[in-house]
Protein backbone atom coordinates (compact mmCIF):
# COMPACT_ATOMS: atom_id res chain seq x y z
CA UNK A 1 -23.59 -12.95 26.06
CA UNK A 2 -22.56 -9.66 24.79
CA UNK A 3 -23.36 -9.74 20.92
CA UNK A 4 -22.97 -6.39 19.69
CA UNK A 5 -20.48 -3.20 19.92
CA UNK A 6 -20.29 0.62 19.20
CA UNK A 7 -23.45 1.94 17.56
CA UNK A 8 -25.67 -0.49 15.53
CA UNK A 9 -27.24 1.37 12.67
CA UNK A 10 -30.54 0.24 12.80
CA UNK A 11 -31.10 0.72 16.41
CA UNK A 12 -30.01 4.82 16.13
CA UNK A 13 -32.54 4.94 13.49
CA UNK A 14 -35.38 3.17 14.21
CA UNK A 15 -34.92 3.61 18.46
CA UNK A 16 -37.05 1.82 20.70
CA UNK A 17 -40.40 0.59 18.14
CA UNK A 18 -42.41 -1.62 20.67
CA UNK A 19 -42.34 -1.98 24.14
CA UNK A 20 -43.20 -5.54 25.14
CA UNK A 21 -43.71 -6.37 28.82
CA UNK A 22 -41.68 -8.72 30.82
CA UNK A 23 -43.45 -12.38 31.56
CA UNK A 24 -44.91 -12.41 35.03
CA UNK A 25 -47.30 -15.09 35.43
CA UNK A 26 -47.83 -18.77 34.63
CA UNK A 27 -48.57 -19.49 30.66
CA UNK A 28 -49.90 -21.88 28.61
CA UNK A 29 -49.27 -22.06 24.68
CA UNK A 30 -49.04 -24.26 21.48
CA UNK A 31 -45.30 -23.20 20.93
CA UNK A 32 -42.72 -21.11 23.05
CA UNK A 33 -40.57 -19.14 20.50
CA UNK A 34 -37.17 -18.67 23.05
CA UNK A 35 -35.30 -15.66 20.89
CA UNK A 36 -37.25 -12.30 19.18
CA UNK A 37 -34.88 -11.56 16.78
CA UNK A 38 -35.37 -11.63 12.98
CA UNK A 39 -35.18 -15.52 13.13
CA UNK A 40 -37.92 -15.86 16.09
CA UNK A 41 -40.18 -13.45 14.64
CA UNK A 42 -40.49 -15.15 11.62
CA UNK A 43 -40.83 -18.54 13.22
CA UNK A 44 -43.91 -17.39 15.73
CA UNK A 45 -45.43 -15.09 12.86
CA UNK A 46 -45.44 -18.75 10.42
CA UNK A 47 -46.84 -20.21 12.97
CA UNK A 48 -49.37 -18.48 14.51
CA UNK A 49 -50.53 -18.10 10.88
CA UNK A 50 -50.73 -21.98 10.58
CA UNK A 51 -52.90 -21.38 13.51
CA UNK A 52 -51.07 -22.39 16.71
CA UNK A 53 -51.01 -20.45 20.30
CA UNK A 54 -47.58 -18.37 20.24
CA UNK A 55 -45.41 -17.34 22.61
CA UNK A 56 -42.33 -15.53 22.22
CA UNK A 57 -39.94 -14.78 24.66
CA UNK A 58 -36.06 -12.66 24.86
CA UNK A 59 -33.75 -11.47 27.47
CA UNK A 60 -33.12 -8.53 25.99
CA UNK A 61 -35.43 -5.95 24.74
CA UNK A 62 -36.86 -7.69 20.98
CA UNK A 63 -34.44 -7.12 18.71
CA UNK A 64 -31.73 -5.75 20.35
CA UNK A 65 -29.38 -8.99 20.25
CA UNK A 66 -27.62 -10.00 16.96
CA UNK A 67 -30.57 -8.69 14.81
CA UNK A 68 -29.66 -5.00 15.64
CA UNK A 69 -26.19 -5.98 14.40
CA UNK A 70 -27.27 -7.46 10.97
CA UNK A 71 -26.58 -5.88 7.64
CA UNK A 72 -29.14 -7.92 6.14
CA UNK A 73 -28.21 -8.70 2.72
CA UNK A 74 -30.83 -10.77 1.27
CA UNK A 75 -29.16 -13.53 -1.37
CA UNK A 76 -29.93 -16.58 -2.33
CA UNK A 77 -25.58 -17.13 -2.89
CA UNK A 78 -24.69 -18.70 0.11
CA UNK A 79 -21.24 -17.99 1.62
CA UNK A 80 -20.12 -21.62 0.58
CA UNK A 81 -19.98 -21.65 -3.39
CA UNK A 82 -22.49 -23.94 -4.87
CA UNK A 83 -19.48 -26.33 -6.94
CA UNK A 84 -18.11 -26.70 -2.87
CA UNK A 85 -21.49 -27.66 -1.35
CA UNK A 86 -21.77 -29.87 -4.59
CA UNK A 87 -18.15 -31.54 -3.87
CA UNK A 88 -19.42 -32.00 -0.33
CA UNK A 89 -22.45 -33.30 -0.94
CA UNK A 90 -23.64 -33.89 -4.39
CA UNK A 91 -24.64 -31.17 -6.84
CA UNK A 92 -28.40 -32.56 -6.04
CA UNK A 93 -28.49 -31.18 -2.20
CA UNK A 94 -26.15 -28.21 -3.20
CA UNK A 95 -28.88 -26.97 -5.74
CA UNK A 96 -31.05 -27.52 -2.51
CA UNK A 97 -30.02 -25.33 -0.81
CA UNK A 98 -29.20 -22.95 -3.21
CA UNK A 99 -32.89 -23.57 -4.89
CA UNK A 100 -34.61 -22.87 -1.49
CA UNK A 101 -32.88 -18.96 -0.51
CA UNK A 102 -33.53 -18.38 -4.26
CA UNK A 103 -37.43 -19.23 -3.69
CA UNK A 104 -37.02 -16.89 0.11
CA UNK A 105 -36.12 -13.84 -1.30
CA UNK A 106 -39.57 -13.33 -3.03
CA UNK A 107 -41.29 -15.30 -0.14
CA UNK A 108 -40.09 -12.21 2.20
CA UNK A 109 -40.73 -9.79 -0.45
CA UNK A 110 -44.27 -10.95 -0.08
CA UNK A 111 -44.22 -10.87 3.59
CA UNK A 112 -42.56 -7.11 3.62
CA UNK A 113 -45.60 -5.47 1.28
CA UNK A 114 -48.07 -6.49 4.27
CA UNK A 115 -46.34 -3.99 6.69
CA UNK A 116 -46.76 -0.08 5.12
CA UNK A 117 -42.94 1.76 5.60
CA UNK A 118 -41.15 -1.51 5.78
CA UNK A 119 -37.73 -0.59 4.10
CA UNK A 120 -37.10 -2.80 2.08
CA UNK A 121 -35.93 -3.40 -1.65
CA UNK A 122 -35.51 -5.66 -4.36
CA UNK A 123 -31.81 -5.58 -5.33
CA UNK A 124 -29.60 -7.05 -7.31
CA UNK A 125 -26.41 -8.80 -6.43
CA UNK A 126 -22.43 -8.12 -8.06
CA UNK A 127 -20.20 -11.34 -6.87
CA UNK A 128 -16.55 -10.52 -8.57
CA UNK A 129 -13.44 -11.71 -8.30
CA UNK A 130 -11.11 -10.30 -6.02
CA UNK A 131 -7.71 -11.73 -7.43
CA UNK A 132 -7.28 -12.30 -10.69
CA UNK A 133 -6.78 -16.12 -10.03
CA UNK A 134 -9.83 -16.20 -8.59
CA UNK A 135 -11.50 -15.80 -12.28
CA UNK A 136 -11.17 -19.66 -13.27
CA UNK A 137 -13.10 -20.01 -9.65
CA UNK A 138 -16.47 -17.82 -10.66
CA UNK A 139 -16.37 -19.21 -14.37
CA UNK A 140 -16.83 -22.92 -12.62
CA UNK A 141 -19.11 -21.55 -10.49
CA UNK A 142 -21.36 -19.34 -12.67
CA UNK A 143 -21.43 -22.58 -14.96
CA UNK A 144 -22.50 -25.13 -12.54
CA UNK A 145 -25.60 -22.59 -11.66
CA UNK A 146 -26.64 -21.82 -15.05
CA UNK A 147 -26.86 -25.88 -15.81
CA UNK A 148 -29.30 -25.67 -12.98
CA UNK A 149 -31.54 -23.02 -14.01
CA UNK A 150 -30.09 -20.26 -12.12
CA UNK A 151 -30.31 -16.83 -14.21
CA UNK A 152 -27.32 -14.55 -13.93
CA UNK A 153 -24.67 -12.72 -16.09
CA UNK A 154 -21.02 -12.97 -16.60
CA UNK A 155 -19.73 -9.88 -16.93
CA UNK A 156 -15.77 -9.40 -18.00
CA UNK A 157 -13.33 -6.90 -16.64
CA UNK A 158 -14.32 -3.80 -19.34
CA UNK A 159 -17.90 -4.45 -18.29
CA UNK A 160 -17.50 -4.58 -14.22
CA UNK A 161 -15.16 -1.41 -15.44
CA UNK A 162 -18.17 0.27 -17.44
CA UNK A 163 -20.69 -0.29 -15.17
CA UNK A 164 -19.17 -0.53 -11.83
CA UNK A 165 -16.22 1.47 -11.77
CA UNK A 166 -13.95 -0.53 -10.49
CA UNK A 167 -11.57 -3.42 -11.36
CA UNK A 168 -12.26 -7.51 -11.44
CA UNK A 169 -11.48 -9.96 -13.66
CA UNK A 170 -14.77 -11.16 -13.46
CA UNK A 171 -17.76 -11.27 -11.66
CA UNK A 172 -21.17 -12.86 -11.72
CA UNK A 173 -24.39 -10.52 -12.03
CA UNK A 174 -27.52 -11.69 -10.21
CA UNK A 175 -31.37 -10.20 -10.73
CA UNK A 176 -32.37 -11.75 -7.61
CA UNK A 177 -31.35 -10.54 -4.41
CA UNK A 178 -32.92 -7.54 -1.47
CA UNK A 179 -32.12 -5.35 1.24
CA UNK A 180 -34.03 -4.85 4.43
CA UNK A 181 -33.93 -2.81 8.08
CA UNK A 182 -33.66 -6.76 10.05
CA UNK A 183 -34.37 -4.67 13.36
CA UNK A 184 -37.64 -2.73 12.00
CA UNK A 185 -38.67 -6.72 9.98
CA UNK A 186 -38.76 -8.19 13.43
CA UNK A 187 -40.84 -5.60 15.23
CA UNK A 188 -43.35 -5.79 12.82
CA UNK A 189 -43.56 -9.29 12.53
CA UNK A 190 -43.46 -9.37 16.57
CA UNK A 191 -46.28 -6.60 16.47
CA UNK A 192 -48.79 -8.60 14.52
CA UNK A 193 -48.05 -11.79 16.44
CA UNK A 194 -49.69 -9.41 19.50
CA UNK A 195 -52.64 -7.83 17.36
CA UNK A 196 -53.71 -11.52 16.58
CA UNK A 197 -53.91 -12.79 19.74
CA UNK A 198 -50.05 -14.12 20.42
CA UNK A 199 -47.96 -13.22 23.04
CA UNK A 200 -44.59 -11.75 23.04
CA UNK A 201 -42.45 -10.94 26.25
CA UNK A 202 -38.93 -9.15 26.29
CA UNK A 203 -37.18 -8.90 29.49
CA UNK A 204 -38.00 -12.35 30.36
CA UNK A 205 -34.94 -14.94 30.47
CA UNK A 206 -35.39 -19.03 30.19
CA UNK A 207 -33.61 -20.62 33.05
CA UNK A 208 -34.43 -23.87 32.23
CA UNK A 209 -36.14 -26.44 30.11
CA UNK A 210 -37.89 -30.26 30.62
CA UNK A 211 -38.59 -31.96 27.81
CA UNK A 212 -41.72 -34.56 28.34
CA UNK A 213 -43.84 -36.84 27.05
CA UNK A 214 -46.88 -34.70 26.14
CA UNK A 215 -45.14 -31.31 26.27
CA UNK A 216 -42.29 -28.93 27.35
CA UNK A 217 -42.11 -27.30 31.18
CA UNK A 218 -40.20 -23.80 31.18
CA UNK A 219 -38.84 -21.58 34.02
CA UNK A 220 -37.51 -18.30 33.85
CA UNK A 221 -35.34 -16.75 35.73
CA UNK A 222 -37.92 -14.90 37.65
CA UNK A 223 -39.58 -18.31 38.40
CA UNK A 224 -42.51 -18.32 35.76
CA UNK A 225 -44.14 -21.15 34.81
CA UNK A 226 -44.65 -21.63 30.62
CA UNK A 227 -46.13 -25.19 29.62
CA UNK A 228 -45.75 -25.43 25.95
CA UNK A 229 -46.60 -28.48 23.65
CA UNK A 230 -43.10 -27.69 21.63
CA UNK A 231 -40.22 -25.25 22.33
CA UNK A 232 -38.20 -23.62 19.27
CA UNK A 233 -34.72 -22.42 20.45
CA UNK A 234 -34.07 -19.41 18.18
CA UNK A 235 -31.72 -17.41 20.84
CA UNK A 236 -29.21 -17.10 18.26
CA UNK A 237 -25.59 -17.72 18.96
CA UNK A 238 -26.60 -17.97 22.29
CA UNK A 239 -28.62 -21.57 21.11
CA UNK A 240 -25.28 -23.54 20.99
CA UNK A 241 -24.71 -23.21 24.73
CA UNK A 242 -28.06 -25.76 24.90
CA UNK A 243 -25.67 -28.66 23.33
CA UNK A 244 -23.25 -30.66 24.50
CA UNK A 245 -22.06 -30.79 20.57
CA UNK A 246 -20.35 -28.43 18.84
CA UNK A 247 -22.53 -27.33 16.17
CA UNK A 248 -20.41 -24.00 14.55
CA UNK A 249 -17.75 -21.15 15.62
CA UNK A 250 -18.83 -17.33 16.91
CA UNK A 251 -17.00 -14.97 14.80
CA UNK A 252 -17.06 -11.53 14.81
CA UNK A 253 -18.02 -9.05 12.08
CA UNK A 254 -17.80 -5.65 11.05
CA UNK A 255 -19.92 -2.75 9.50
CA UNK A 256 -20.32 0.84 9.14
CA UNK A 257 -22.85 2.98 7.92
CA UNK A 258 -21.99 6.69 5.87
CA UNK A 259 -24.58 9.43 5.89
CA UNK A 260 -26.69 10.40 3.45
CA UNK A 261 -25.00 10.32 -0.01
CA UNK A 262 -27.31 13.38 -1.80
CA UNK A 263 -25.13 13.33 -4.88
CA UNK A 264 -26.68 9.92 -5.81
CA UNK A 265 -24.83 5.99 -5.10
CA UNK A 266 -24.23 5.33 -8.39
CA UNK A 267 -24.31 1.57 -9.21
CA UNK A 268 -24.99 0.99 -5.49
CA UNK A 269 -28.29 2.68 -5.75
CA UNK A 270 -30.17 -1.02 -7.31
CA UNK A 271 -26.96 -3.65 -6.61
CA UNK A 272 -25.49 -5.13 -3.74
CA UNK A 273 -21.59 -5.69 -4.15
CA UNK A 274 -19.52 -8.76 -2.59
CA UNK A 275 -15.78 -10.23 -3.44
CA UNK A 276 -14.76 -13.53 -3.48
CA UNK A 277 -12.13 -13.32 -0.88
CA UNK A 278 -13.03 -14.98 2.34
CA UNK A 279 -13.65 -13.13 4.48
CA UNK A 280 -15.46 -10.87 1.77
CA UNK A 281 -16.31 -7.38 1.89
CA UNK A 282 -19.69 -6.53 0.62
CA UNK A 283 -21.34 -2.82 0.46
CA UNK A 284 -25.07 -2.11 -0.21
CA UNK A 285 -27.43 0.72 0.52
CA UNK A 286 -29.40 1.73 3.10
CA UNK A 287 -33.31 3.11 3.00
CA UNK A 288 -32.45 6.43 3.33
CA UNK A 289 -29.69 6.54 0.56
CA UNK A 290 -26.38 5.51 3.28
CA UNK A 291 -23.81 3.17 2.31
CA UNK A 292 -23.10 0.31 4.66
CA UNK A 293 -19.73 -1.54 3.98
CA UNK A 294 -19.07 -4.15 6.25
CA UNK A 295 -16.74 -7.07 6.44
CA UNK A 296 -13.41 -7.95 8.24
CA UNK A 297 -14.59 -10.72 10.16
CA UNK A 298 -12.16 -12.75 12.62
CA UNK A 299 -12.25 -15.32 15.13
CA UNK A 300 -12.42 -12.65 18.27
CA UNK A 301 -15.45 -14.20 20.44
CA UNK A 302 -14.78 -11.88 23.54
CA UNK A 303 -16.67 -8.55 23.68
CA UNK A 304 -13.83 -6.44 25.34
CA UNK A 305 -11.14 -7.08 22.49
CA UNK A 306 -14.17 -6.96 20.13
CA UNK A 307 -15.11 -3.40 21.39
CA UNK A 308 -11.80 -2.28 21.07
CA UNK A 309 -11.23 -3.57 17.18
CA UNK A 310 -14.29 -1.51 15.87
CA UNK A 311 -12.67 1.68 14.77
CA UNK A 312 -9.91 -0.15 13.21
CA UNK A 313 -11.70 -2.59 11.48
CA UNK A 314 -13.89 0.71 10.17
CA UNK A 315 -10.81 2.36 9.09
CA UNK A 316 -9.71 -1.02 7.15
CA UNK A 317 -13.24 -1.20 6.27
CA UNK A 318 -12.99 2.16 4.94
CA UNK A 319 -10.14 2.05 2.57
CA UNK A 320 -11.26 -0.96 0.67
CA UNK A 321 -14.39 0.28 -0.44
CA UNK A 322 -12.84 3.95 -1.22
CA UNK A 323 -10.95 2.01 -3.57
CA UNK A 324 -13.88 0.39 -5.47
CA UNK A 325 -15.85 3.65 -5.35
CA UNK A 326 -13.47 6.56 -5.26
CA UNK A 327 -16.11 9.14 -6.09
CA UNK A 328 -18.67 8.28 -3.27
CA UNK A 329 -17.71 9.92 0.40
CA UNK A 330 -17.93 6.91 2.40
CA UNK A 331 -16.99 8.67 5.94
CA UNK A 332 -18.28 6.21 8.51
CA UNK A 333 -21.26 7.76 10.68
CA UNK A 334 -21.64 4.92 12.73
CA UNK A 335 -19.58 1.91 13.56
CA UNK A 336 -20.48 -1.65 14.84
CA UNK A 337 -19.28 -4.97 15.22
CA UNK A 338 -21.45 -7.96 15.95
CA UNK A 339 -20.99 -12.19 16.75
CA UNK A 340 -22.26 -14.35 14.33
CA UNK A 341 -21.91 -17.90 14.23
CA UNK A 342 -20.37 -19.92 11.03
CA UNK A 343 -20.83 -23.74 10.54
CA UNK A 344 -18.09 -25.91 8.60
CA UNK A 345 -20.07 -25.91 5.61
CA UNK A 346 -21.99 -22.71 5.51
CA UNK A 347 -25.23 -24.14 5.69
CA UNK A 348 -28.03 -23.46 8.91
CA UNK A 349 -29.63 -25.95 11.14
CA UNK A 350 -33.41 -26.43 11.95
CA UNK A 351 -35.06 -29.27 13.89
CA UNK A 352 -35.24 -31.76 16.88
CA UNK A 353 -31.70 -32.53 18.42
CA UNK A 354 -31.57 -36.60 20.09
CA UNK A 355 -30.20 -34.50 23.72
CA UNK A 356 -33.59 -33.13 24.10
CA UNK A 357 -35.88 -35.09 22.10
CA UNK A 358 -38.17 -34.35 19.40
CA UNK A 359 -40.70 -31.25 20.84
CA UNK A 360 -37.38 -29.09 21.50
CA UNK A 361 -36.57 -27.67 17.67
CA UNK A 362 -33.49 -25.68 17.21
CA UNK A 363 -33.56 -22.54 14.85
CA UNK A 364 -29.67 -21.85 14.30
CA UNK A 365 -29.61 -19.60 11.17
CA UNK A 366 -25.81 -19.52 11.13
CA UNK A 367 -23.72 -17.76 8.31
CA UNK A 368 -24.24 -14.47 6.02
CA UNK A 369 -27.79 -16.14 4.90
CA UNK A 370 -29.27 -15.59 8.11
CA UNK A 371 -32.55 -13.72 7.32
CA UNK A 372 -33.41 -15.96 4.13
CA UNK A 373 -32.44 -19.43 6.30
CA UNK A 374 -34.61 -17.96 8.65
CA UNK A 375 -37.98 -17.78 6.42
CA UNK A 376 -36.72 -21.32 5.27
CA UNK A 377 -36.62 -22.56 8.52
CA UNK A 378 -39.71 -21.02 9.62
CA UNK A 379 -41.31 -23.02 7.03
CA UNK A 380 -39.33 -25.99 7.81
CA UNK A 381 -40.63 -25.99 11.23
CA UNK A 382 -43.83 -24.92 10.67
CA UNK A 383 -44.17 -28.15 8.58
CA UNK A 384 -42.16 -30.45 11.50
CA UNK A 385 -44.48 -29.47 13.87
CA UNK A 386 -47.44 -29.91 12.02
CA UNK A 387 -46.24 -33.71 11.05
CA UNK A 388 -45.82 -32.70 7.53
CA UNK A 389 -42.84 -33.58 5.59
CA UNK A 390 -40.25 -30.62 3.84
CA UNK A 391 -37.80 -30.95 0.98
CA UNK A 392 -34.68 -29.55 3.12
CA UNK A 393 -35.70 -31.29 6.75
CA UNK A 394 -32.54 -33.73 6.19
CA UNK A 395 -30.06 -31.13 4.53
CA UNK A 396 -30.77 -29.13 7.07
CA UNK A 397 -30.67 -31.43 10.28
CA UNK A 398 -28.32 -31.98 13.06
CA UNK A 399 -27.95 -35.85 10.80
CA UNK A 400 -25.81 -33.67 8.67
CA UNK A 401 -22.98 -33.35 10.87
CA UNK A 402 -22.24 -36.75 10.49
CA UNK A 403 -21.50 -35.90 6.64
CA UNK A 404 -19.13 -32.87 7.39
């Protein structure tokens, strides 16, 4: 599958980090990580810290799938509003959810301070309205999460006016939120899985899987053998071609990257900026003092018509955010688009599917919360496999789908 087009910030930047040899002989291990992106890397780092035998294996070089093509917003907001996972099912597993990406933004704070030169930054978050009938909307929202403990600020139109620049009816004002290079994350994470004793393989495809009693057999395409006492699919988008049932849509989205901005990013320089539109357009900062807008997502899922949409998606891209922030040159520098996946109710899904039993656990950190579901679900499965219990195991099951 063909996940990315144009030129993915991250990877101009940051090139080539490790080079990770191809599989090519018979393996044994505790648990076969299938995927090194953001979401495997956190998965086989968890693990092997919870002291298991990990192997991680990718098609592509590590990172170079979807991860490359993140923009890695770090939020504990979830796509879905809290009041509609609340409608859908109960405010009691909305706040859930919401409760555990609030508690993975400092959990990957933590995580980032291990590795010196890892960009990335505390932020915080600006959700406002894009209409003006969308005001009523965030009110009822920023209401239901301040009954639950959630700190944030309303701030009215003169406010977002005074301290953003722009105009919204309203928006909500968040402390808690962070920005990260997903591609550089990965390849450290994947780095120290090697320097204590795991093993981690790029280049090397699974061709197939049997589930069995006492373990999991694995081929690759190149015919190696990998025997693994569980298997945890985290190939991405690329995961839902292992079910027979529909689990979410591919999508793509769209992002470019400005250079430099010396004269300073103004209220961009600590906040990350979404609407309330669906689908939204957000803007944040980069390391190295960029802006990255990105946005315009649509329901193109082949890579030719994809490839071709990227410069005028960038342009569209372009003109929205020159609006919010007329005095910032936001010239694109680099375009990309990417596929993502998006399920029905914005939520991800970790665990054991019945089709293969329960030592095959999927890792399918759908939606614009990828990179905190994925710390969640490391967890989540860290716990699973160890026979230990974990508050969002049910939420965030394939049992859910019967609720949607």
């Amino acid at each position: 599958m063909d996940l990315k087009s144009g030129y993915p910030y991250w990877i101009v930047k940051n090139g080539l980090l490790n080079n990770f040899p191809a599989l090519r002989e018979a393996i044994d291990c505790d648990v076969l990580v299938v995927g090194a992106g953001i979401t495997g890397a956190l998965i086989a780092w968890h693990l092997q810290r919870d002291g298991h035998r990990v192997c991680v294996i990718d098609r592509r070089e590590a990172g170079w799938g979807s991860t490359a093509a993140s923009t890695a917003l770090l939020q504990y907001e979830i796509d879905t509003e809290l009041q509609d996972l609340a409608e859908r099912y109960g405010e009691a597993d909305a706040v859930l959810a919401y409760r555990a990406c609030a508690d993975a933004i400092p959990k990957l704070r933590r995580i980032a301070r291990r590795f010196r030169g890892l960009d990335f930054q505390p932020m915080r978050s600006l959700y406002y309205a894009s209409h003006w009938y969308h005001r009523s909307r965030l009110l009822a929202e920023a209401a239901l999460r301040r009954k639950h403990g959630f700190d944030l600020r309303v701030l009215e139109a003169d406010k977002v006016r005074r301290d953003f620049g722009f105009d919204a009816s309203v928006a909500i004002l968040t402390a808690l939120a962070a920005e990260t290079d997903p591609y550089q994350m990965a390849h450290r994470l994947l780095a120290d899985v090697v320097r204590n004793g795991g093993h981690v393989f790029d280049r090397t495809a699974m061709a197939e899987f049997k589930p069995r009693k006492r373990d999991v057999l694995v081929h690759t395409e190149t015919g190696e053998r990998i025997r693994a006492q569980h298997v945890v699919l985290a190939a991405g988008y690329e995961s839902q071609t292992l079910l027979d049932e529909k689990v979410a849509s591919n999508r793509s989205s769209y992002a470019f990257v400005t250079d430099p901005i010396e004269a300073g990013l103004g209220p961009l320089h600590d906040c990350l900026v979404w609407e309330s539109a669906r689908p939204y357009l957000y803007v944040r900062r980069t390391g190295d003092e960029r802006v990255l807008v990105g946005g315009e997502d649509d329901t193109i899922d082949i890579a030719l018509k994809r490839d071709g949409a990227v410069l005028r998606k960038s342009a569209k891209l372009l003109k929205k955010a020159s609006a919010l922030f007329p005095a910032l040159d936001l010239q694109p520098a680099f375009a990309w688009a990417g596929t993502f996946a998006e399920t029905a109710d914005g939520l991800p899904f970790f665990g054991a599917h019945a089709q293969h039993g329960p030592r095959v656990h999927f890792a399918m950190a759908y939606g614009g919360n990828g990179i905190t579901y994925s710390l969640i679900g490391a967890e989540l499965l860290r716990e699973r496999i160890a026979g230990h219990p974990h508050a969002c195991a049910e939420l965030f099951s394939f049992a859910r789908l019967k609720r949607m």
